[in-house]
PDB file of N, CA and C in Angstrom:
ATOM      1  N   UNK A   1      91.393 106.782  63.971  1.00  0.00           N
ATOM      2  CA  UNK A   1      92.595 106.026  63.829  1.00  0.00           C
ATOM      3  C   UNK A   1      93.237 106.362  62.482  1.00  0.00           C
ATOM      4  N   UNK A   2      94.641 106.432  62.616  1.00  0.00           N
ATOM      5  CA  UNK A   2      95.168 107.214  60.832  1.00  0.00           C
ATOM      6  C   UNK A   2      96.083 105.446  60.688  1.00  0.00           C
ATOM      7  N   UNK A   3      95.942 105.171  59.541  1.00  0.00           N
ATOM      8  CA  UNK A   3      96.607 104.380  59.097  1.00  0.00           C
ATOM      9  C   UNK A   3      97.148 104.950  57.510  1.00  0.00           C
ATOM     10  N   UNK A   4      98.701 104.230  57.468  1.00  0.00           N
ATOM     11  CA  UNK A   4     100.079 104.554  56.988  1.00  0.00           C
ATOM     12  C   UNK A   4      99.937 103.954  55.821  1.00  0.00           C
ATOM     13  N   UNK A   5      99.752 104.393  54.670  1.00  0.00           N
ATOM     14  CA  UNK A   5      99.593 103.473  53.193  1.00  0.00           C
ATOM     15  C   UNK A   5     101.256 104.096  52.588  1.00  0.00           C
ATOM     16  N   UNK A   6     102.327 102.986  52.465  1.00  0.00           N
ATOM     17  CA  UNK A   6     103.030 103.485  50.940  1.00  0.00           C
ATOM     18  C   UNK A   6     103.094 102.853  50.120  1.00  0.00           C
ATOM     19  N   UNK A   7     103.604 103.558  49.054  1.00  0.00           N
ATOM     20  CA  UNK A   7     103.354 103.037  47.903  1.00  0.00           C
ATOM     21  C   UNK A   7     103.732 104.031  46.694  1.00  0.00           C
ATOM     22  N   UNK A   8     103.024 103.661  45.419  1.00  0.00           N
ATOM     23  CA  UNK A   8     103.832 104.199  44.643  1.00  0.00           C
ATOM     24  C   UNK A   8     102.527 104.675  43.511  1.00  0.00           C
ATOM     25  N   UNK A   9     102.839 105.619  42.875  1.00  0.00           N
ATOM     26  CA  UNK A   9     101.171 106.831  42.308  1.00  0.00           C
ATOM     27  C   UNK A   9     101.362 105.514  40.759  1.00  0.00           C
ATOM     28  N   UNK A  10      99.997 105.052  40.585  1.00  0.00           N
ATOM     29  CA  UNK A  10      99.713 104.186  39.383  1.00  0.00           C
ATOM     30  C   UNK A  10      99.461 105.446  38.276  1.00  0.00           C
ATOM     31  N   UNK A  11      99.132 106.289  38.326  1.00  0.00           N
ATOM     32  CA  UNK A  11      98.237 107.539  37.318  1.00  0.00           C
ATOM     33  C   UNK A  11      98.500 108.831  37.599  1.00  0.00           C
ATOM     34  N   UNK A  12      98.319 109.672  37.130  1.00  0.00           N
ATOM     35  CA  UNK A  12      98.192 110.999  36.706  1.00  0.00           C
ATOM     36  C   UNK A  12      96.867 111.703  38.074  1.00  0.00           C
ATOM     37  N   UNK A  13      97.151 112.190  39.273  1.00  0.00           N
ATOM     38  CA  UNK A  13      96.337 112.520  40.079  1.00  0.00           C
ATOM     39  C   UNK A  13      94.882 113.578  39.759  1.00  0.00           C
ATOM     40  N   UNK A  14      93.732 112.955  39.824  1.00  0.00           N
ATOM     41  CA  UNK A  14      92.905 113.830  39.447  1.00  0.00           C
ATOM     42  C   UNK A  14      92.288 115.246  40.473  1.00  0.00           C
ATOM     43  N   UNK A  15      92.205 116.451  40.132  1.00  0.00           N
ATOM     44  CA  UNK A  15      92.420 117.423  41.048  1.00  0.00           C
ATOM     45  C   UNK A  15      91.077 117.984  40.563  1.00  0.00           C
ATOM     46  N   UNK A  16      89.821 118.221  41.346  1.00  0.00           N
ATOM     47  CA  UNK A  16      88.518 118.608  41.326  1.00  0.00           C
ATOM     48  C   UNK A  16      88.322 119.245  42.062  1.00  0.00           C
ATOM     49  N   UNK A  17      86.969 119.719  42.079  1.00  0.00           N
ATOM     50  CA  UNK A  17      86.399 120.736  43.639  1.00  0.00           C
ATOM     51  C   UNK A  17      85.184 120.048  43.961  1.00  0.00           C
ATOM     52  N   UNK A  18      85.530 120.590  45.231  1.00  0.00           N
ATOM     53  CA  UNK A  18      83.534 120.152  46.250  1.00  0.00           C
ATOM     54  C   UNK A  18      82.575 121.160  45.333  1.00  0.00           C
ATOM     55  N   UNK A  19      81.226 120.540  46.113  1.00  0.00           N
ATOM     56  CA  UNK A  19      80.170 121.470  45.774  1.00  0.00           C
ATOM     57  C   UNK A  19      80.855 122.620  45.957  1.00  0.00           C
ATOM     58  N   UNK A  20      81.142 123.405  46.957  1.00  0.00           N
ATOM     59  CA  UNK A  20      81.125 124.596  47.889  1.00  0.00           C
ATOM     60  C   UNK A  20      83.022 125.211  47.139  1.00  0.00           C
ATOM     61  N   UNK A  21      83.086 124.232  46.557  1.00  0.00           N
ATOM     62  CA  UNK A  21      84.462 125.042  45.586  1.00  0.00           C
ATOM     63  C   UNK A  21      85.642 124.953  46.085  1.00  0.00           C
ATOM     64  N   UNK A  22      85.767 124.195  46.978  1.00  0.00           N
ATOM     65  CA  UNK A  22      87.473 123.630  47.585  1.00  0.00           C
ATOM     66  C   UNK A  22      87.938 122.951  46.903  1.00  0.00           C
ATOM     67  N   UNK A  23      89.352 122.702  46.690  1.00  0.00           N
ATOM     68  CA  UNK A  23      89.902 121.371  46.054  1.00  0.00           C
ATOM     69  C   UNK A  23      90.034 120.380  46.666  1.00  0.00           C
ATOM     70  N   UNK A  24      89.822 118.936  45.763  1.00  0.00           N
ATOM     71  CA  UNK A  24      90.113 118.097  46.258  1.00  0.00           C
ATOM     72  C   UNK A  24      91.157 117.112  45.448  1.00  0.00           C
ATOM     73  N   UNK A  25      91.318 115.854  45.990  1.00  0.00           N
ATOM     74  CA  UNK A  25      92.434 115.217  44.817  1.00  0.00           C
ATOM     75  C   UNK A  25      92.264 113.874  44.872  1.00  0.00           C
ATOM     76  N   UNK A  26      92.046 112.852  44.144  1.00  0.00           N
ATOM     77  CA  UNK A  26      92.049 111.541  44.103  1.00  0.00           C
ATOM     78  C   UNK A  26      93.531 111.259  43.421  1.00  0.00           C
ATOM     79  N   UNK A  27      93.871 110.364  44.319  1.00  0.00           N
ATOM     80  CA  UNK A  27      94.843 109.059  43.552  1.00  0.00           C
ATOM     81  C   UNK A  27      95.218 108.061  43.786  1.00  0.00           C
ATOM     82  N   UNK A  28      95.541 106.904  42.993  1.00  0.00           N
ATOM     83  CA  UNK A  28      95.587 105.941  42.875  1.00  0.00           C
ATOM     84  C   UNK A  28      97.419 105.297  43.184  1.00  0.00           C
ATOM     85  N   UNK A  29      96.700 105.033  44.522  1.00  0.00           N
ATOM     86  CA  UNK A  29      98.413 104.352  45.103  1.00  0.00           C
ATOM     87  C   UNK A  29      98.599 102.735  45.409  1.00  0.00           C
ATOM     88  N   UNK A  30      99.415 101.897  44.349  1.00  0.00           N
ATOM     89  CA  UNK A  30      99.622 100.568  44.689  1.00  0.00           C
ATOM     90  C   UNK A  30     100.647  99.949  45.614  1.00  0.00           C
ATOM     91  N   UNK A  31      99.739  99.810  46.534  1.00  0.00           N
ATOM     92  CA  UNK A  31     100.442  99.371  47.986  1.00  0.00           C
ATOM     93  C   UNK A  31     101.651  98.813  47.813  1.00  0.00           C
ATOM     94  N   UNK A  32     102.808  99.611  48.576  1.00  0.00           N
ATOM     95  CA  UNK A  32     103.969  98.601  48.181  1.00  0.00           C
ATOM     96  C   UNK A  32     103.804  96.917  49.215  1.00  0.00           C
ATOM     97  N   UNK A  33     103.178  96.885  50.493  1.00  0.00           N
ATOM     98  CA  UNK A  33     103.174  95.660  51.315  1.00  0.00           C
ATOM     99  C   UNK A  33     103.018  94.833  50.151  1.00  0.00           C
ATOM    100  N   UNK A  34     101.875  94.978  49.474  1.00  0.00           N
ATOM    101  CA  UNK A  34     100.921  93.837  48.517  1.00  0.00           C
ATOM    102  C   UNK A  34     101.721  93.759  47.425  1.00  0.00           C
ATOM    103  N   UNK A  35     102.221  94.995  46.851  1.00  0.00           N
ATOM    104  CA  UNK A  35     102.966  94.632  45.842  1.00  0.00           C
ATOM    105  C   UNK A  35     104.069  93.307  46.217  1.00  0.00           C
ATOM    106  N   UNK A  36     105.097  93.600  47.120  1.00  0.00           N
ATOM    107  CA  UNK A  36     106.005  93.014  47.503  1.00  0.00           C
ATOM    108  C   UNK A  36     105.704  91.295  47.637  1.00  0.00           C
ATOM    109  N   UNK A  37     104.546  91.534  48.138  1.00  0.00           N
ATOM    110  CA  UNK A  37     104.093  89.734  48.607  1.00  0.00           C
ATOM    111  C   UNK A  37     103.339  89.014  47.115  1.00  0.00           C
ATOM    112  N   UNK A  38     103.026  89.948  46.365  1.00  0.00           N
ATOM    113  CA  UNK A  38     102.698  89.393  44.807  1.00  0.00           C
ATOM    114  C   UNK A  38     103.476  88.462  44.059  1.00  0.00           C
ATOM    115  N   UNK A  39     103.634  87.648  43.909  1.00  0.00           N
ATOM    116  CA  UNK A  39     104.342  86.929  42.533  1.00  0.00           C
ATOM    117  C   UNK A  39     103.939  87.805  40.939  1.00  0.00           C
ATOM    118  N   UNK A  40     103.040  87.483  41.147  1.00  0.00           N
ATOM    119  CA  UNK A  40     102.143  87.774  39.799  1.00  0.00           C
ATOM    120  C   UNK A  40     100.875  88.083  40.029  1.00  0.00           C
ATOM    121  N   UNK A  41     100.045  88.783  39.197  1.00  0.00           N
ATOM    122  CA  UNK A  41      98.882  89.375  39.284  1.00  0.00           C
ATOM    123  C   UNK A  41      98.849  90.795  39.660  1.00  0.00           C
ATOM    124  N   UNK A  42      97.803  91.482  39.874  1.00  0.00           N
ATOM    125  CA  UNK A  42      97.356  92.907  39.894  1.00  0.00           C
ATOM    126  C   UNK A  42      97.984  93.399  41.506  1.00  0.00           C
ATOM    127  N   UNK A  43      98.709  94.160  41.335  1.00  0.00           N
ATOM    128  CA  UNK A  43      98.944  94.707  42.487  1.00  0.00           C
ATOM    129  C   UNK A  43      97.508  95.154  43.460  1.00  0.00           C
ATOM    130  N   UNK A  44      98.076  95.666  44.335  1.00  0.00           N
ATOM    131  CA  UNK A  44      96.382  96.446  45.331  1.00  0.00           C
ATOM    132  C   UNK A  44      96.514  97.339  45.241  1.00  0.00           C
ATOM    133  N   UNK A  45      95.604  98.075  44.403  1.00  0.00           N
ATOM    134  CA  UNK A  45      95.593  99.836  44.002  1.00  0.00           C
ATOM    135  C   UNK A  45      94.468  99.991  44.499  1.00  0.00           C
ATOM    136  N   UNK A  46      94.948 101.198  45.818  1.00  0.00           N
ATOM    137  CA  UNK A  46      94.077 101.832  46.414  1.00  0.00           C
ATOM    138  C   UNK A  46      93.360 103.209  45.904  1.00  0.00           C
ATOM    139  N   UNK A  47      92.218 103.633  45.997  1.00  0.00           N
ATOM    140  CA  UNK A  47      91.660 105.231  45.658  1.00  0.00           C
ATOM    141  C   UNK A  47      91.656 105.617  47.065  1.00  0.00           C
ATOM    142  N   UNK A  48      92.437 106.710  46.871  1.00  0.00           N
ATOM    143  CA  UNK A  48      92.518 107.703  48.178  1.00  0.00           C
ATOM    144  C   UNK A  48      91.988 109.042  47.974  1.00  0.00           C
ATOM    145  N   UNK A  49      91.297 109.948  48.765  1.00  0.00           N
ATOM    146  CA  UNK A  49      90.900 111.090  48.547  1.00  0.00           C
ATOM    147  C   UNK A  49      91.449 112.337  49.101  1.00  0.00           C
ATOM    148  N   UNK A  50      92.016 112.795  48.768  1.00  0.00           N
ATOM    149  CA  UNK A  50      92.888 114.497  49.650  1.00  0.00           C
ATOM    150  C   UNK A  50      91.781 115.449  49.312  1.00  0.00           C
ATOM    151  N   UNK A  51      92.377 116.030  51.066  1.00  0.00           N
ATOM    152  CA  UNK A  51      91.131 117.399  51.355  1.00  0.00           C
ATOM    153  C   UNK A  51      92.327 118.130  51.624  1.00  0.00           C
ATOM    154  N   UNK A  52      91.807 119.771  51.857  1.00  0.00           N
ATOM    155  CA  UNK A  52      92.983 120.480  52.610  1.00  0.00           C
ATOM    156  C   UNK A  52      93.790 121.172  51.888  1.00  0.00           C
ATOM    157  N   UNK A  53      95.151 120.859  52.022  1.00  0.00           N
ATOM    158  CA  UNK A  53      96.443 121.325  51.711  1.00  0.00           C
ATOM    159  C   UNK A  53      97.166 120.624  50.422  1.00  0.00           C
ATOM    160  N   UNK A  54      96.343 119.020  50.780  1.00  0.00           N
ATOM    161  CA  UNK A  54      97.149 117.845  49.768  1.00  0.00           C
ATOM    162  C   UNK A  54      96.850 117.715  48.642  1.00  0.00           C
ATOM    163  N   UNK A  55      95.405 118.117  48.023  1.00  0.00           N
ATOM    164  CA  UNK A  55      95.464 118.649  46.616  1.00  0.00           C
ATOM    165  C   UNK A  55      96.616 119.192  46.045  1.00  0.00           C
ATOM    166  N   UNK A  56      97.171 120.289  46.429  1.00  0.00           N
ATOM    167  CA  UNK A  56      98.257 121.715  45.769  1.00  0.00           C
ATOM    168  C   UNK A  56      99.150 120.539  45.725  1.00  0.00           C
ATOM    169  N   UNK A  57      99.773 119.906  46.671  1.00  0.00           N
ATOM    170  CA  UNK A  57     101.139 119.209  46.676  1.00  0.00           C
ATOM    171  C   UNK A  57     100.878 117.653  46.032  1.00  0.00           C
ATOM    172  N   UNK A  58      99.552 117.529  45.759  1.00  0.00           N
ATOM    173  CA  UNK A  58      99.331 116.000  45.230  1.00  0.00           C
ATOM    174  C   UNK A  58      99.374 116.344  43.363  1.00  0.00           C
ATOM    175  N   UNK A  59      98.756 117.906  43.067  1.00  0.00           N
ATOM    176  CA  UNK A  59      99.101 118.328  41.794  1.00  0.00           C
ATOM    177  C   UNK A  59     100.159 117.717  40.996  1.00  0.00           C
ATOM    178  N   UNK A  60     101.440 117.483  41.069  1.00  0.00           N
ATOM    179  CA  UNK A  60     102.581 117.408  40.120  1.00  0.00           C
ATOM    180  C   UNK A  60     103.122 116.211  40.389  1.00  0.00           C
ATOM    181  N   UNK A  61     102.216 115.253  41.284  1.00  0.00           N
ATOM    182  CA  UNK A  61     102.491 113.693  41.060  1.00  0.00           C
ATOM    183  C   UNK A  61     102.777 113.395  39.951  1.00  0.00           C
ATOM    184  N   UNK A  62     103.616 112.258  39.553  1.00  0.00           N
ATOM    185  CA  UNK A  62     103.674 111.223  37.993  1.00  0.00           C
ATOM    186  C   UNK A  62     103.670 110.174  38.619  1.00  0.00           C
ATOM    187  N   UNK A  63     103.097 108.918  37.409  1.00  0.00           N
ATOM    188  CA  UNK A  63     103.269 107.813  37.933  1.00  0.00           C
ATOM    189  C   UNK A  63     104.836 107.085  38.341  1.00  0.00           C
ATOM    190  N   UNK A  64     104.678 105.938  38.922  1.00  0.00           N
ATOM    191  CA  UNK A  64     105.898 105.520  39.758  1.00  0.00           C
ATOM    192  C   UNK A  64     106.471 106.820  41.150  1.00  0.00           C
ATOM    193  N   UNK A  65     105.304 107.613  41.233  1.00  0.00           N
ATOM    194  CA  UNK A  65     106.013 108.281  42.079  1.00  0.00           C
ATOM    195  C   UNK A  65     105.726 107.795  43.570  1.00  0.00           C
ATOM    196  N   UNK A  66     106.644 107.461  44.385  1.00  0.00           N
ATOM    197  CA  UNK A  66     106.888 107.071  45.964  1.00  0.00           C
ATOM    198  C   UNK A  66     106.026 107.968  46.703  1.00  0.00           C
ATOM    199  N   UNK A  67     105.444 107.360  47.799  1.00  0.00           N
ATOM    200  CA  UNK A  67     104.898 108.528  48.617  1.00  0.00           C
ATOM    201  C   UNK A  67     104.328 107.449  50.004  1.00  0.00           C
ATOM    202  N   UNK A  68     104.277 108.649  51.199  1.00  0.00           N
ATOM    203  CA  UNK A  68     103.161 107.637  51.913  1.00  0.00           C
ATOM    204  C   UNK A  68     102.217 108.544  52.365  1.00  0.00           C
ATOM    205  N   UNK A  69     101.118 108.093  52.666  1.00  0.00           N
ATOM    206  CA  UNK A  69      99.930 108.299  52.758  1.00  0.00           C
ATOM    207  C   UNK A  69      99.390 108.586  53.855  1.00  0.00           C
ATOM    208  N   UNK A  70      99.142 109.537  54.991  1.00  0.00           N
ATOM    209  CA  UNK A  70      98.500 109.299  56.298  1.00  0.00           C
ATOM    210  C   UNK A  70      97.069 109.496  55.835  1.00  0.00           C
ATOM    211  N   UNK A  71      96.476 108.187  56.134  1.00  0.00           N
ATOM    212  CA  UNK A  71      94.946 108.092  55.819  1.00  0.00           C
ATOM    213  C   UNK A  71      93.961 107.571  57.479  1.00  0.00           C
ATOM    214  N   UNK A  72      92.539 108.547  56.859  1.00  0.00           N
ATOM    215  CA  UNK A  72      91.891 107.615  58.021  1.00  0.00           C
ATOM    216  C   UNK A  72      90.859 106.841  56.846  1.00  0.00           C
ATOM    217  N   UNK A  73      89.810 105.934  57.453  1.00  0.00           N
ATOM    218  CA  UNK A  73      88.338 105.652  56.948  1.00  0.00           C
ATOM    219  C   UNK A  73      87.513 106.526  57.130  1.00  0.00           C
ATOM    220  N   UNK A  74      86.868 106.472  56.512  1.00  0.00           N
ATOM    221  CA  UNK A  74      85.439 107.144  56.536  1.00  0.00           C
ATOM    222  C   UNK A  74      84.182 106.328  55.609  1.00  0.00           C
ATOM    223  N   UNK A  75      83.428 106.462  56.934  1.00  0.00           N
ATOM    224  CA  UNK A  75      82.223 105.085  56.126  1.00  0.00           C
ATOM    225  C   UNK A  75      81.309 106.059  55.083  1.00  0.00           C
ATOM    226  N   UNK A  76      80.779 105.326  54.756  1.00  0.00           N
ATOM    227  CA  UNK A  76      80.154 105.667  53.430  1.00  0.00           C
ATOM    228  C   UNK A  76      78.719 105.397  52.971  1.00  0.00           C
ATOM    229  N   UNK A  77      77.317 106.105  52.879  1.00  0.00           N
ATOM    230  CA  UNK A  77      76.374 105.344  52.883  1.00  0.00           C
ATOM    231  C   UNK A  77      75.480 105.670  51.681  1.00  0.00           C
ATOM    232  N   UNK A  78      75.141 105.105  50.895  1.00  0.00           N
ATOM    233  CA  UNK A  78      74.225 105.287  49.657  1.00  0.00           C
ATOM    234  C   UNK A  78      72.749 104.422  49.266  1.00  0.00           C
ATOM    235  N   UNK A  79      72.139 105.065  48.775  1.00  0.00           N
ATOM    236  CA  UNK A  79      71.132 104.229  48.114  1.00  0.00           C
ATOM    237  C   UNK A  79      70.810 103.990  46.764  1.00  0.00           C
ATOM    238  N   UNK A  80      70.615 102.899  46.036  1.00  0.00           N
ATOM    239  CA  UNK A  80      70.252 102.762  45.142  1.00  0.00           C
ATOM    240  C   UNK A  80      69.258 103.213  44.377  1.00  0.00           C
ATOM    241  N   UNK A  81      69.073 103.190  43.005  1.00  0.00           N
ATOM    242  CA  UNK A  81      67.880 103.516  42.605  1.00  0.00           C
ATOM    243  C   UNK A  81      66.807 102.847  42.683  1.00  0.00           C
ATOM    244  N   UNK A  82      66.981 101.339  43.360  1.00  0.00           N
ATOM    245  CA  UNK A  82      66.320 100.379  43.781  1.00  0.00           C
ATOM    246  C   UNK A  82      65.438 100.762  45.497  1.00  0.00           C
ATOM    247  N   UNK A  83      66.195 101.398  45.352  1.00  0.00           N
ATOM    248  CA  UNK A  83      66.040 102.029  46.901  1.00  0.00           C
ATOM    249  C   UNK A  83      66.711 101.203  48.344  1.00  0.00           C
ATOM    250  N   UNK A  84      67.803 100.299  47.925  1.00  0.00           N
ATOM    251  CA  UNK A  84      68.624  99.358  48.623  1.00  0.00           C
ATOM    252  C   UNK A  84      69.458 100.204  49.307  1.00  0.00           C
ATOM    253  N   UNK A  85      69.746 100.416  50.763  1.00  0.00           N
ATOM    254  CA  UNK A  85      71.152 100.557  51.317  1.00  0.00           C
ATOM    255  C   UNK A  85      72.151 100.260  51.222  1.00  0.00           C
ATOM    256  N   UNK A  86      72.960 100.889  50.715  1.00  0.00           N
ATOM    257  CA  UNK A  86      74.411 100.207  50.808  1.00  0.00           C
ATOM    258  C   UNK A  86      75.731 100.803  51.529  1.00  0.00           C
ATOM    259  N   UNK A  87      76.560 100.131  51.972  1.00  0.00           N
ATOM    260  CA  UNK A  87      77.501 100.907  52.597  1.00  0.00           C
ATOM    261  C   UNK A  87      79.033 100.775  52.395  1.00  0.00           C
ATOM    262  N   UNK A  88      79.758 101.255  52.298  1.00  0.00           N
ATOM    263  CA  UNK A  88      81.350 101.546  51.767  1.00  0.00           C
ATOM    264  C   UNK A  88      82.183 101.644  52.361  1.00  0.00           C
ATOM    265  N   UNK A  89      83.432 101.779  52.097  1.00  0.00           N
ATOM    266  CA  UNK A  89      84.343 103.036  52.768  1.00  0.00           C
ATOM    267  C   UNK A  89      85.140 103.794  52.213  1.00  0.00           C
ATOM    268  N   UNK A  90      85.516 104.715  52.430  1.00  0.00           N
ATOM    269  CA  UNK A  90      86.281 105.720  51.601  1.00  0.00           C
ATOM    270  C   UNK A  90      87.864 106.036  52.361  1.00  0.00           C
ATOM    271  N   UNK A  91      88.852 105.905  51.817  1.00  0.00           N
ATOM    272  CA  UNK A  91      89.710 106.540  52.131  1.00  0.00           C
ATOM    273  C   UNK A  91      90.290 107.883  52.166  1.00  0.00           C
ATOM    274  N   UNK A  92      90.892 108.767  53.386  1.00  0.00           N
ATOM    275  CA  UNK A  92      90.986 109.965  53.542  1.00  0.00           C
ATOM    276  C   UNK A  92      92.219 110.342  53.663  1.00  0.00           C
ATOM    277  N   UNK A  93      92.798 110.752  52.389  1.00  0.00           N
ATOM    278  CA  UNK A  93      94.508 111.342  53.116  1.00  0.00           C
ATOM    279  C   UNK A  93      94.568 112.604  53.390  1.00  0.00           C
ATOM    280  N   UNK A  94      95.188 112.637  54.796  1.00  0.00           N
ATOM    281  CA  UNK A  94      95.422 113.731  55.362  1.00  0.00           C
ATOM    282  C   UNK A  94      96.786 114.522  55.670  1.00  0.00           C
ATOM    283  N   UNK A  95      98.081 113.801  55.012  1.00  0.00           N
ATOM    284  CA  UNK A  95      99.263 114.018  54.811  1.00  0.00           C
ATOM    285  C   UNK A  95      99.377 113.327  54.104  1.00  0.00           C
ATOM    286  N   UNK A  96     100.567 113.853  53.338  1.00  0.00           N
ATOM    287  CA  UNK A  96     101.430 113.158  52.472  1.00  0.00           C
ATOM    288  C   UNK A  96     102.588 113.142  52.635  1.00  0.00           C
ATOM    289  N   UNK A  97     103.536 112.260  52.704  1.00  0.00           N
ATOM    290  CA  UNK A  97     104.998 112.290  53.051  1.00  0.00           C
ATOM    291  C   UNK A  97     105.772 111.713  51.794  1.00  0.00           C
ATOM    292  N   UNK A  98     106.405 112.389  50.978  1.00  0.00           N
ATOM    293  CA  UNK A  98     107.106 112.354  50.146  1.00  0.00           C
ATOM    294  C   UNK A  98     108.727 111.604  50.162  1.00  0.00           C
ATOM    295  N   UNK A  99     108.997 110.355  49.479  1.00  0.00           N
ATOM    296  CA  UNK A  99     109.790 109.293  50.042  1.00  0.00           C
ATOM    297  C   UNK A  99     111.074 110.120  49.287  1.00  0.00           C
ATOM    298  N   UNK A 100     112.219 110.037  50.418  1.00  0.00           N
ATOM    299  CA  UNK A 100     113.460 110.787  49.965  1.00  0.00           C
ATOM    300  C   UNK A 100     114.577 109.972  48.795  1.00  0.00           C
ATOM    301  N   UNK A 101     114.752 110.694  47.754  1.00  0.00           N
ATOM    302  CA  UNK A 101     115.539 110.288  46.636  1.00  0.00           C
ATOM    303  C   UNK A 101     116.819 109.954  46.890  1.00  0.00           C
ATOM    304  N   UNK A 102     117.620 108.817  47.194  1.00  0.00           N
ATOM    305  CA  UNK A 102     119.073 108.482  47.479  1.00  0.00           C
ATOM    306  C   UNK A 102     119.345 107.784  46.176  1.00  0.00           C
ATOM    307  N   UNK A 103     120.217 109.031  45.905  1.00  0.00           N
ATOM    308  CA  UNK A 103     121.353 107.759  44.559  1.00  0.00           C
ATOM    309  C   UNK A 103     122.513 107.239  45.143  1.00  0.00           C
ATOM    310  N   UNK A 104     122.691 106.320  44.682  1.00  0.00           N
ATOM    311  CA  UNK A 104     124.057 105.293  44.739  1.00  0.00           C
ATOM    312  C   UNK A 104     124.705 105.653  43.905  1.00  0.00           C
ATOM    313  N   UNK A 105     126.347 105.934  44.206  1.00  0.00           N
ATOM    314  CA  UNK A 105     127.059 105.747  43.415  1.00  0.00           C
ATOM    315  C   UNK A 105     128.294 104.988  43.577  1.00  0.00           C
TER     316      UNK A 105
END
């Protein structure tokens, strides 16, 4: 199932590689829904992860920058050093759609 995040880049996108040497890209997008319904307090800043193509084009993000997100889940499973299970989820963007600039004049 892909679900539709927009919103707007909080940070400076971080651009890394896998083990195996692909790029990848994290960034940090604060939901515009949540923003909007906020009075006050911390917006909902999501961590999203790009595989693929969306690294190169997630590169030259700035913050306040518009975008939306085609993401799926992906569960997540770890253990502690306790040796406890634990489980997560991770977000996966798999497009990016870049929100179009209209000036008013």
């Amino acid at each position: 199932m892909t679900t539709y995040i927009e919103g707007r880049i909080s940070g400076k996108p971080q651009i890394l590689q896998t083990r195996s040497g692909k790029p990848y890209a994290k960034i940090l997008l604060e939901e515009e829904v949540a923003r909007e319904r906020q009075q006050q307090g911390t917006p909902n800043t999501l961590l999203i992860s790009l595989f693929g193509r969306a690294p190169e084009r997630a590169k030259d993000l700035q913050r306040g920058d518009r975008l939306t997100v085609a993401c799926r889940m992906q569960g997540t499973r770890f253990e502690t050093e306790s040796g406890e299970i634990r489980y997560g989820v991770q977000l996966v963007g798999e497009q990016i759609y870049f929100a179009a600039v209209t000036e008013v004049t």
